[in-house]
C-alpha atoms as a PDB file:
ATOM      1  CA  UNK A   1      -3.176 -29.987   8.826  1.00  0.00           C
ATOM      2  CA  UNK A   2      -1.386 -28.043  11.888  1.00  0.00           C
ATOM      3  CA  UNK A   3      -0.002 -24.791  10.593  1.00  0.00           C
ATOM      4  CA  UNK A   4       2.317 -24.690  14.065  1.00  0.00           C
ATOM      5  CA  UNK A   5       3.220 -28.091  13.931  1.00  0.00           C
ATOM      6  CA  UNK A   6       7.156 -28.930  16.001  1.00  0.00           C
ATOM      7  CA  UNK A   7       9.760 -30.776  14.758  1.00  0.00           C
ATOM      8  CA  UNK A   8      10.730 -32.403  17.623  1.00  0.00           C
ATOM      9  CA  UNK A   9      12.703 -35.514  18.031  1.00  0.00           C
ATOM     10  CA  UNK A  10       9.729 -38.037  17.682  1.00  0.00           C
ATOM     11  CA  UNK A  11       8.743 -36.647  14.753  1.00  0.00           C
ATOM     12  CA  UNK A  12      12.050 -36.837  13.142  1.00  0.00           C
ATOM     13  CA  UNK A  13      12.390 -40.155  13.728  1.00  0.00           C
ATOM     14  CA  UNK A  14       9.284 -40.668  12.258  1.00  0.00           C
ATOM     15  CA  UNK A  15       9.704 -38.275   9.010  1.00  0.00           C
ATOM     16  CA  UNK A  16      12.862 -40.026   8.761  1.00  0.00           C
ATOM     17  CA  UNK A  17      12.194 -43.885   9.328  1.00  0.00           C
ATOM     18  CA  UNK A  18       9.131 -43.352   6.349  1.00  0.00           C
ATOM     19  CA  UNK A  19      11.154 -41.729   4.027  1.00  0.00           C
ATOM     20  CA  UNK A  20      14.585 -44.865   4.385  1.00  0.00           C
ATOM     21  CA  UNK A  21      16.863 -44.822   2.312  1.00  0.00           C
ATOM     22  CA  UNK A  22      15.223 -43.200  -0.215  1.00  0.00           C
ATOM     23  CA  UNK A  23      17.210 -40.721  -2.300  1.00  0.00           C
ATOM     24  CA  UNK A  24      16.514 -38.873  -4.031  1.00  0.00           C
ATOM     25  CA  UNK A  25      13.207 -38.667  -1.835  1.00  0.00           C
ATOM     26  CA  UNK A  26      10.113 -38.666  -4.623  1.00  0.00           C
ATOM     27  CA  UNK A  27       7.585 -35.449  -4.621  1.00  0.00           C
ATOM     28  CA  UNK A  28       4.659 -38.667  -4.088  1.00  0.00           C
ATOM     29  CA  UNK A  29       6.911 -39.992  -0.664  1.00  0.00           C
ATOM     30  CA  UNK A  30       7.505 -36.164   0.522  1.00  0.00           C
ATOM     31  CA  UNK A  31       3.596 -36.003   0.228  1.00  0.00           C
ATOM     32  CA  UNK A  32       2.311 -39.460   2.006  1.00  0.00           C
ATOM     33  CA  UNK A  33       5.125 -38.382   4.690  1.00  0.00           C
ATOM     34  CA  UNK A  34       3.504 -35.034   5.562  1.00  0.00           C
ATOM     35  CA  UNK A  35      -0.328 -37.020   5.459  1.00  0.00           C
ATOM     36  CA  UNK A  36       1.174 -39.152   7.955  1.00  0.00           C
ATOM     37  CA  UNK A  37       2.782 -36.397  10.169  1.00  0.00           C
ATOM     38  CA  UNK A  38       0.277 -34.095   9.836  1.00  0.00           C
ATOM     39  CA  UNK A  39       2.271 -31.149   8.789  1.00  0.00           C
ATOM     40  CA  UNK A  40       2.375 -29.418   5.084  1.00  0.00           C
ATOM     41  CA  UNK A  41       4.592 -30.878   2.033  1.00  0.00           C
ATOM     42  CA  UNK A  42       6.315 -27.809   1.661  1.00  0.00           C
ATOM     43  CA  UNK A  43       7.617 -28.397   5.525  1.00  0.00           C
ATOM     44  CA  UNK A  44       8.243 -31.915   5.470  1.00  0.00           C
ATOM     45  CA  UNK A  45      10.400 -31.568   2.331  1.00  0.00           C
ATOM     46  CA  UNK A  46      11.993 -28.755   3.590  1.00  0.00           C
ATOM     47  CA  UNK A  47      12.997 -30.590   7.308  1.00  0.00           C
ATOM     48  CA  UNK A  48      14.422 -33.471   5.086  1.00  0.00           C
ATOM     49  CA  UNK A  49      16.593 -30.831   2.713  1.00  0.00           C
ATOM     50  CA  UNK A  50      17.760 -29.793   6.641  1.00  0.00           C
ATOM     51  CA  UNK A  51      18.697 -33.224   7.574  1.00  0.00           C
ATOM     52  CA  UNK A  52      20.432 -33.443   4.557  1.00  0.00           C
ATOM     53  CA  UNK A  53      18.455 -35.684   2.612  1.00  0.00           C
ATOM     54  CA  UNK A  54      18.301 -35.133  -1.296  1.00  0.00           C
ATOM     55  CA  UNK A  55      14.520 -34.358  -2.244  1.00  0.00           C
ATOM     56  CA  UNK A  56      13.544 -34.192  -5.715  1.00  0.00           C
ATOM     57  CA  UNK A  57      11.823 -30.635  -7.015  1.00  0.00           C
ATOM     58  CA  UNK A  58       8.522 -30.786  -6.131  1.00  0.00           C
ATOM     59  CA  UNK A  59       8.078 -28.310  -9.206  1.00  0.00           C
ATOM     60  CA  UNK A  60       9.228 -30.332 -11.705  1.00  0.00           C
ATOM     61  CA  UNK A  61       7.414 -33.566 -10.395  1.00  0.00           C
ATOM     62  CA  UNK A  62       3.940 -32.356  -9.474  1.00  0.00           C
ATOM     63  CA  UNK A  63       1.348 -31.887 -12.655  1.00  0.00           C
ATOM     64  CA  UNK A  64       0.730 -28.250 -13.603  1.00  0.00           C
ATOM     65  CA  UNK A  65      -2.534 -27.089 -12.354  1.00  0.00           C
ATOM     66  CA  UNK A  66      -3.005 -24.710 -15.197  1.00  0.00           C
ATOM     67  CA  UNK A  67      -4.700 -26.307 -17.994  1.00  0.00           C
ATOM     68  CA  UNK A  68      -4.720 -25.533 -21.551  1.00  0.00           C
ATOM     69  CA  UNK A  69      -7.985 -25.834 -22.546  1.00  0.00           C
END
């Protein structure tokens, strides 16, 4: 994964034609998105809050990783 990845037009396009019409967009499509454009979940989730796309909280959706055993 880039750490200094751009957000340039092509990869708008791209984040955007994955994700369609999608909405609210899932915490399992934010996370195949950024796979495919090489950048971090937290970025591509936050660049599709920007382009005004409702994303569902990747808190809520995502399984604790603190067990209880």
């Amino acid at each position: 994964m880039s750490d200094n990845k751009k957000w340039n037009e092509e990869n708008v396009a791209k984040l955007t034609q994955l994700v369609g019409s999608e909405s609210p967009v899932s915490a399992a499509t934010v996370e195949k998105v950024a796979e495919a454009l090489d950048v971090s979940i937290r970025s591509a989730a936050s660049k599709l809050r920007q382009l005004d796309f409702e994303v569902a909280s990747m808190a809520k959706e995502k399984a604790p990783t603190f067990s209880a055993e």
